[in-house]
Protein backbone atom coordinates (compact mmCIF):
# COMPACT_ATOMS: atom_id res chain seq x y z
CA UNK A 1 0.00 0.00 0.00
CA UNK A 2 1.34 3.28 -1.09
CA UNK A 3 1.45 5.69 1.97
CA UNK A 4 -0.53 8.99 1.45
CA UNK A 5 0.94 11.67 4.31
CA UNK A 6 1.32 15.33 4.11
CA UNK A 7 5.00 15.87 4.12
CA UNK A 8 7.95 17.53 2.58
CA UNK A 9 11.44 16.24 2.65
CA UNK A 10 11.10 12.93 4.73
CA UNK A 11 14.70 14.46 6.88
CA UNK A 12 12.47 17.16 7.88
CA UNK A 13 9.87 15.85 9.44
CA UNK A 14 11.03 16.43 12.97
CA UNK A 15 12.73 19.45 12.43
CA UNK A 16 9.00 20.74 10.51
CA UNK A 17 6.85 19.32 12.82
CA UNK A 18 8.88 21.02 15.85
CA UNK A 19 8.48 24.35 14.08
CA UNK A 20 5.06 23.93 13.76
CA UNK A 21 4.20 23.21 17.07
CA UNK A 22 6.00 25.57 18.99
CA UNK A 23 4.34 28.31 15.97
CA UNK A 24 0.90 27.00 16.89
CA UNK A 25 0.98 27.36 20.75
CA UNK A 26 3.79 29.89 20.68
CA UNK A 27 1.88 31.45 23.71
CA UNK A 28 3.19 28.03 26.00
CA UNK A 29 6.24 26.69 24.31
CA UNK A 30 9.71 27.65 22.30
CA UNK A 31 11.91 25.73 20.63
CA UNK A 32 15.47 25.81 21.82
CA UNK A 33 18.78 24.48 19.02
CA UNK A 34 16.09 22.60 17.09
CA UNK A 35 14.87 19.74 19.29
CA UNK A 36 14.22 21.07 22.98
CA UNK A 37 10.74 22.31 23.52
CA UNK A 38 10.55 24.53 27.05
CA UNK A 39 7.67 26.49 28.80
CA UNK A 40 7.60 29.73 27.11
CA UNK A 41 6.91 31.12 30.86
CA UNK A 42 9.35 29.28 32.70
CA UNK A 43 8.56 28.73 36.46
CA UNK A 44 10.75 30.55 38.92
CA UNK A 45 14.14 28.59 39.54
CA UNK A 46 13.29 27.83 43.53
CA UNK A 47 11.48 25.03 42.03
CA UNK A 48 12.13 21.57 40.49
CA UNK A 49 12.44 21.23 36.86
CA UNK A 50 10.44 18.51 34.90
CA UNK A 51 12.18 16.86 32.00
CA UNK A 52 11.77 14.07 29.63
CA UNK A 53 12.86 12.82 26.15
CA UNK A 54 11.51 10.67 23.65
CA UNK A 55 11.48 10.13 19.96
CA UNK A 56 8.83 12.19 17.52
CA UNK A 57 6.26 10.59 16.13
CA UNK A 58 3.97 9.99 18.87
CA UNK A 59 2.59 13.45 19.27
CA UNK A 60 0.90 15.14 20.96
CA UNK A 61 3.59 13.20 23.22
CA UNK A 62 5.88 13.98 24.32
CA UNK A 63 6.35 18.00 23.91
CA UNK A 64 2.48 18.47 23.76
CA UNK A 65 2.37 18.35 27.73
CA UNK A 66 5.32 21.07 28.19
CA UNK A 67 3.26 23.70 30.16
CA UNK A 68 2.48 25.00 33.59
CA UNK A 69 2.18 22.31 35.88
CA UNK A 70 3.61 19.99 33.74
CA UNK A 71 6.87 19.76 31.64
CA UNK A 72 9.56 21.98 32.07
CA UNK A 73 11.24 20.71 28.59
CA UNK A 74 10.93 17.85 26.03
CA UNK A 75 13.99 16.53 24.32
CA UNK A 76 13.30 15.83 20.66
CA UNK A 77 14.75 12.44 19.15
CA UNK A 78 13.93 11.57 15.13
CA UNK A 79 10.71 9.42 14.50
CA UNK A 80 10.22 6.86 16.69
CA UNK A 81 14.27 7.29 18.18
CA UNK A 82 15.90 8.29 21.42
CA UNK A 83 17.25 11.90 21.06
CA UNK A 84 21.15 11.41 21.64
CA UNK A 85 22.46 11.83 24.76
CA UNK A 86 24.41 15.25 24.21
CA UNK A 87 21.22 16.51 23.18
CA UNK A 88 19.75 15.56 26.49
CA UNK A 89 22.74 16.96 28.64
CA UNK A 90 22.10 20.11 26.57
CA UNK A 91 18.77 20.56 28.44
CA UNK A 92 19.55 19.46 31.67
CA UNK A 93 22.59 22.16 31.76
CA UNK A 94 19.44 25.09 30.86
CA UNK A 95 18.00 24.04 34.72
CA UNK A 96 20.99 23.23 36.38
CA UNK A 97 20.45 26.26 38.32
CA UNK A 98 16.99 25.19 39.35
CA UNK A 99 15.89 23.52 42.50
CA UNK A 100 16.49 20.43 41.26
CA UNK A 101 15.59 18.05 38.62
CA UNK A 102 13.15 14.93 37.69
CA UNK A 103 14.23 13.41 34.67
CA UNK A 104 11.29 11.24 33.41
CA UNK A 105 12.47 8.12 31.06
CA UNK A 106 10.17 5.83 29.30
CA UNK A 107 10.97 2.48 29.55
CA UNK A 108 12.72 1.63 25.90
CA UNK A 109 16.12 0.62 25.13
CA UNK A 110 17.74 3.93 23.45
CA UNK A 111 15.43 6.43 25.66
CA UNK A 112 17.63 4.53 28.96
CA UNK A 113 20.60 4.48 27.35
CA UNK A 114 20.71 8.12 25.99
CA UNK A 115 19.22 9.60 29.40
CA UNK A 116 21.58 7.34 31.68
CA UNK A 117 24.44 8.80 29.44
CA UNK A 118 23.48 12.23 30.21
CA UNK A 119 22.61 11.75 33.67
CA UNK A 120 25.69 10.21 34.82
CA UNK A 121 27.24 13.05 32.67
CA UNK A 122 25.26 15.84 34.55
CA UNK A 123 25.83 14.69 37.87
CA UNK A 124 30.22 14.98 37.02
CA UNK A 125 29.35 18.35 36.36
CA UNK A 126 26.99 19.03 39.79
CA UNK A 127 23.82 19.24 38.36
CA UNK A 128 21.33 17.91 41.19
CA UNK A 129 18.88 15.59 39.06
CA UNK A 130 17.85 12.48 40.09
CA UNK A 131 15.85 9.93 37.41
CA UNK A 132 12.43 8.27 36.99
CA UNK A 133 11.33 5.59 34.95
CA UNK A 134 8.00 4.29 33.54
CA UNK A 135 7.66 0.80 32.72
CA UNK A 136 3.87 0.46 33.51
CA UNK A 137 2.94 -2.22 30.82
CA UNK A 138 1.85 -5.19 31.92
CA UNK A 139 1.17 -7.32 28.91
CA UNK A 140 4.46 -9.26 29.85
CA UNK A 141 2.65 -10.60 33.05
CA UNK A 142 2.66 -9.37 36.36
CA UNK A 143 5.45 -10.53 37.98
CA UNK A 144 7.48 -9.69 34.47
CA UNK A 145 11.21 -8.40 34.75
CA UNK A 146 11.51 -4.33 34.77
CA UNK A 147 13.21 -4.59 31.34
CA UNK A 148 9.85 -6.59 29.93
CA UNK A 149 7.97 -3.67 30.79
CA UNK A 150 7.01 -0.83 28.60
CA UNK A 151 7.10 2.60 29.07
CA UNK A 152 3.67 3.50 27.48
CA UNK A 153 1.28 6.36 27.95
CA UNK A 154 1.35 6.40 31.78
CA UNK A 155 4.29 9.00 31.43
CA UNK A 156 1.86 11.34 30.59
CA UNK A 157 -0.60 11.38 33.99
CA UNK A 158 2.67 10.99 36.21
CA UNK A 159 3.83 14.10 34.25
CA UNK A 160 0.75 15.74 35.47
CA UNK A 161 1.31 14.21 39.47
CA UNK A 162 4.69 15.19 39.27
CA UNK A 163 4.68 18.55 37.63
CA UNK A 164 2.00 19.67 39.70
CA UNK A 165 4.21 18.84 43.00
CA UNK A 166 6.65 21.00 41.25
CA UNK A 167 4.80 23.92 40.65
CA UNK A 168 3.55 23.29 44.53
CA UNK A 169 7.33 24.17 45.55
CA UNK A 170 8.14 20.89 47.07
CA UNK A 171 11.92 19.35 47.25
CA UNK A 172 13.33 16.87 44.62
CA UNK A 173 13.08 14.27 47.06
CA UNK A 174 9.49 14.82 47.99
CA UNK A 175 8.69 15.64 43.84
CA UNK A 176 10.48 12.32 43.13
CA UNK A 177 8.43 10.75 46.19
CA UNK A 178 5.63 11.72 44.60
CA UNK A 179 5.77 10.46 41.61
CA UNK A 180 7.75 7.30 42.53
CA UNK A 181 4.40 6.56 44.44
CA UNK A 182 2.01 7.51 41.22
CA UNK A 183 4.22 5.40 39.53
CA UNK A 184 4.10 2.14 41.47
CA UNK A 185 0.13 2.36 41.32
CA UNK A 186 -0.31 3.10 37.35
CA UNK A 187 -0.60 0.66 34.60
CA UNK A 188 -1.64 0.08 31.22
CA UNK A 189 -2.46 -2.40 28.61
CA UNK A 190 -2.33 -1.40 24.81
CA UNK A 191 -4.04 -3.31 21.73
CA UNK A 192 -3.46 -3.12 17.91
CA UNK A 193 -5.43 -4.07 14.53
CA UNK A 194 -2.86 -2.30 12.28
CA UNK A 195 0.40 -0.92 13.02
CA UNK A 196 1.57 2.03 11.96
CA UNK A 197 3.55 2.67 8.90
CA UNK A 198 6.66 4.70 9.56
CA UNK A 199 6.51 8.29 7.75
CA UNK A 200 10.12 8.13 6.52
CA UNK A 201 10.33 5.21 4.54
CA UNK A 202 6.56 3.81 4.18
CA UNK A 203 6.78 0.66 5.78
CA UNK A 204 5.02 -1.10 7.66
CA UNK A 205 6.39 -1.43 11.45
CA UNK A 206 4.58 -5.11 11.83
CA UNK A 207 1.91 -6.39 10.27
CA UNK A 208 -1.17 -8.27 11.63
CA UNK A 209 -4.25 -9.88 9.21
CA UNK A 210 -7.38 -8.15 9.07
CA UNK A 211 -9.16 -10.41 10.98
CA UNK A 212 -6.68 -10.38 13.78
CA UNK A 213 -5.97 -7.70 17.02
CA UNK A 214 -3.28 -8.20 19.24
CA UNK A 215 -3.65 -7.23 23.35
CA UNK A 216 -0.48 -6.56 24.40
CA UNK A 217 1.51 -4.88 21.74
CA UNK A 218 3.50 -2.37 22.38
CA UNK A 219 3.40 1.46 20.80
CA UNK A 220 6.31 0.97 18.02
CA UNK A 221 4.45 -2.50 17.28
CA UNK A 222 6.74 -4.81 19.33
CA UNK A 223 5.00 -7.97 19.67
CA UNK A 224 2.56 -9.03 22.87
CA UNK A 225 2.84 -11.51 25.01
CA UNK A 226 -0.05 -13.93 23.77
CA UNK A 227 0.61 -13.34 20.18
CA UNK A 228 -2.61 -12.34 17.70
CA UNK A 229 -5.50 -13.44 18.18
CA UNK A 230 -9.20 -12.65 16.36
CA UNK A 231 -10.72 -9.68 16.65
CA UNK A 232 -13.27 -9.18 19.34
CA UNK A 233 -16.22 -6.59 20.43
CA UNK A 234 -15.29 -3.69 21.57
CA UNK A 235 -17.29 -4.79 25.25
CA UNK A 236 -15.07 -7.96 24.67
CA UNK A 237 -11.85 -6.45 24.66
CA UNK A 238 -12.43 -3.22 27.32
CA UNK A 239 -13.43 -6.52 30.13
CA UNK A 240 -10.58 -8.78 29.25
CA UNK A 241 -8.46 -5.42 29.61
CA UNK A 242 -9.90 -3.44 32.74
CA UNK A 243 -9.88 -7.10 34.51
CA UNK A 244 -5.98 -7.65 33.66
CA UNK A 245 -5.36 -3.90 35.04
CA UNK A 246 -7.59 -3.73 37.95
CA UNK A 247 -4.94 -6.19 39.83
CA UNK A 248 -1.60 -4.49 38.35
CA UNK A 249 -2.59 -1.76 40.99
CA UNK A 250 -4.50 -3.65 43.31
CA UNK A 251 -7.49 -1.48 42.98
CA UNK A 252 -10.32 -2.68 45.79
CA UNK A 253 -13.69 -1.47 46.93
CA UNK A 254 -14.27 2.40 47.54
CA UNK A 255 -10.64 3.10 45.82
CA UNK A 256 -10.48 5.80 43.82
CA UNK A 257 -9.19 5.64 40.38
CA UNK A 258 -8.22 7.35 37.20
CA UNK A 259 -8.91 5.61 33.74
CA UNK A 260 -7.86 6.56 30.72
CA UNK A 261 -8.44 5.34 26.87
CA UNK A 262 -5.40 6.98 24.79
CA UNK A 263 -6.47 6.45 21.54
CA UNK A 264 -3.41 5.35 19.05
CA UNK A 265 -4.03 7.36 15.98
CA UNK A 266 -6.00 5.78 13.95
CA UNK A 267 -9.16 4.95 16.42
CA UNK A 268 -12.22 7.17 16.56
CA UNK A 269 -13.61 8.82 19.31
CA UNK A 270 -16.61 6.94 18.70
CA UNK A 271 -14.70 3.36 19.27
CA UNK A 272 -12.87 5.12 22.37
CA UNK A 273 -15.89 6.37 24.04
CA UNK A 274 -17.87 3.01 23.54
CA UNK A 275 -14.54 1.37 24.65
CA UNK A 276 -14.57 3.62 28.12
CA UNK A 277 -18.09 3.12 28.95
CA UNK A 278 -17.77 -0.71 29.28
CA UNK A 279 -14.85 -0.25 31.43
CA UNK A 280 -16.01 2.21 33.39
CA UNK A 281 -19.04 0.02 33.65
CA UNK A 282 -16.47 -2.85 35.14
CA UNK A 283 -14.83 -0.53 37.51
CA UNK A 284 -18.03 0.46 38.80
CA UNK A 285 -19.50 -3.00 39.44
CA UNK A 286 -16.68 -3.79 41.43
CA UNK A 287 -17.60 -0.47 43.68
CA UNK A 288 -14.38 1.63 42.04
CA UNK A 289 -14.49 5.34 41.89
CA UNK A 290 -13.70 6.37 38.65
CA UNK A 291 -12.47 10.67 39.81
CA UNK A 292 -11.12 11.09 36.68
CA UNK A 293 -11.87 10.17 33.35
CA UNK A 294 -10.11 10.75 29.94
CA UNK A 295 -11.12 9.64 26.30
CA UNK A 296 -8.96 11.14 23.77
CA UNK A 297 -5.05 10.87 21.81
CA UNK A 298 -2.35 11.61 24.23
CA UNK A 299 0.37 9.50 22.92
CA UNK A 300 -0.10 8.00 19.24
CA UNK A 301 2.23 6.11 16.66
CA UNK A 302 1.03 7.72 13.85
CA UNK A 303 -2.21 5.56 11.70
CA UNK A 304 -1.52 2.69 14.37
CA UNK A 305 -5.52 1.24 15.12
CA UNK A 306 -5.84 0.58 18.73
CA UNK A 307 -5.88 1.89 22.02
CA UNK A 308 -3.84 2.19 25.42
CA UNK A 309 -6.16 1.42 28.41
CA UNK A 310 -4.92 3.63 31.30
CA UNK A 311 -5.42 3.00 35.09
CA UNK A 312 -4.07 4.18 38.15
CA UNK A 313 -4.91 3.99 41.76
CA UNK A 314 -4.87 7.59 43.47
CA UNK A 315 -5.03 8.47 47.93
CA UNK A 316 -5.41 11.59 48.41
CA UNK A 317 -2.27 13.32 47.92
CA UNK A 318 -2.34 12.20 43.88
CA UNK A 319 -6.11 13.10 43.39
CA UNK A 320 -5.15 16.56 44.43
CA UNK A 321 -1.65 16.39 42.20
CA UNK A 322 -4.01 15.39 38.99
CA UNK A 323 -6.82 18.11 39.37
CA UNK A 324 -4.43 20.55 39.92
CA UNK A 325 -3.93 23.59 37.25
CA UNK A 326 -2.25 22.88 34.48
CA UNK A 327 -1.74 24.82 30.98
CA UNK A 328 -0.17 22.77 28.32
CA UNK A 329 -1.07 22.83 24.80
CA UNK A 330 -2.61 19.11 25.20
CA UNK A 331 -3.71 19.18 29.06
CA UNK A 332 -5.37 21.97 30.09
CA UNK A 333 -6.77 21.65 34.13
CA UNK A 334 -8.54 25.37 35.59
């Protein structure tokens, strides 16, 4: 299949899209030497910076949640790649004289390698930041390895727990506390009926017959666990989904939760909202408070058809983190 995108010079795309952005919601964000997005308002410096990296291609991830409350910065890799780690150091030195800072990684092989580089590198030269790293899939199994797990979507509400302790004033310890316990009671799940083709050379990342999804695959279209398997009903596939998640984060009666369907760029709202309502439906049976509820694209891999199924447990220090003000281009809390 030929693929039909709008684009110019396919070792531009990052560079164009970048520019684009930042043009678009130059009232929040700037670009800084080409692939570091920042808060066009910065916060003041007696507070911790938030940073993360990850490759284009996903948006409005990574950069679309650089904002008040949020991200401080977004480091800029090509599609679907790790930004190199001088890139990375690069932005860590522009807060070095802040109060600290949380350096977000998602759990892929060049994303840790590129941001242990630089932070090892940034700490020689006395920059106080200390690392945190999402790996909240659990399609490997429960009791899976750390380096079988995924960083999917997830990075995006703990950017929103975590940036919001930020903005609050608290320590790097007590931001990193924070979202160290966000982070140990989030998980998600993703599923797939076609993978994405990637924008610079047409081709398909994986491929999967049209009669077949696949729970567990992962957002580049790494294989899952269980391998394909026919497609099912959309009430199908939201149960056998919530009811793998709801014990990843040991959810009970009268807990309060957040659950989110991140659509993966090629899924309509229509197939995301019917997709929520039978898990919400779940969570509610089993006597789960649902405080917070999102149905939309946060993280994507381009015309990828499928969805990442969200959920996190919240007390009541997180509840207050998540429905605090925010004003990024993509999450926008009053």
């Amino acid at each position: 299949m030929v693929m039909k995108k709008f684009l110019n010079n396919s070792n531009d795309i990052t560079t164009e899209l970048l520019q684009g952005y930042t043009l678009a919601y130059s009232d929040r964000v700037k670009l800084i030497s080409d692939r570091i997005v920042v808060r066009s308002n910065p916060k003041s410096k007696d507070k911790v910076a938030l940073i993360t990296l990850g490759g284009a291609g996903h948006e409005p991830a990574l950069s679309g949640f650089v904002g008040e409350g949020l991200l401080d910065a977004s480091v800029v890799g090509d599609i679907f790649a790790a930004p190199g780690a001088p890139r990375v150091i690069e932005a860590l030195r522009l807060f070095k004289d802040y109060a600290g800072i949380v350096l977000v990684i998602l759990n892929h092989a060049g994303d840790v390698l590129n941001g242990d580089m630089a932070l090892e590198a940034a700490v020689k030269e006395g920059i106080n930041v200390k690392k945190i790293l999402t790996a909240e899939d659990i399609a490997a199994g429960l009791g899976a390895l750390l380096d079988d797990r995924r960083g999917l979507g997830g990075c995006v509400p703990l950017f929103k727990v975590a940036g919001a302790a930020a903005e609050e004033g608290k320590s790097l310890e007590q931001v990193l506390a924070v979202a160290e316990k966000f982070n140990s009671s989030m998980a998600t799940l993703a599923v797939t009926m076609k993978t994405a083709t990637h924008p610079q050379s047409g081709q398909y990342i994986s491929e999967l017959a049209d009669d077949e999804m696949m729970i567990g695959m992962g957002q580049h279209g790494e294989g899952g666990s269980r391998g394909p398997q026919k497609i099912l009903t959309a009430d199908q596939t939201a149960e056998e989904m919530i009811n793998r998640l709801i014990p990843a984060v040991k959810l009970q009666k009268n807990d309060k939760a957040v659950l989110i369907i991140n659509g993966s760029g090629a899924t309509t709202l229509m197939e995301m909202y019917i997709v929520f309502r039978k898990a919400h439906q779940v969570l509610t049976n089993a006597e789960i408070d649902v405080v917070l509820g999102r149905c939309e694209e946060i993280l994507t891999v381009q015309e990828a058809a499928g969805f990442q199924m969200f959920l996190a447990k919240l007390d009541n220090e997180t509840q207050k983190y998540i429905n605090a003000p925010s004003n990024a281009p993509y999450w926008v809390t009053r």
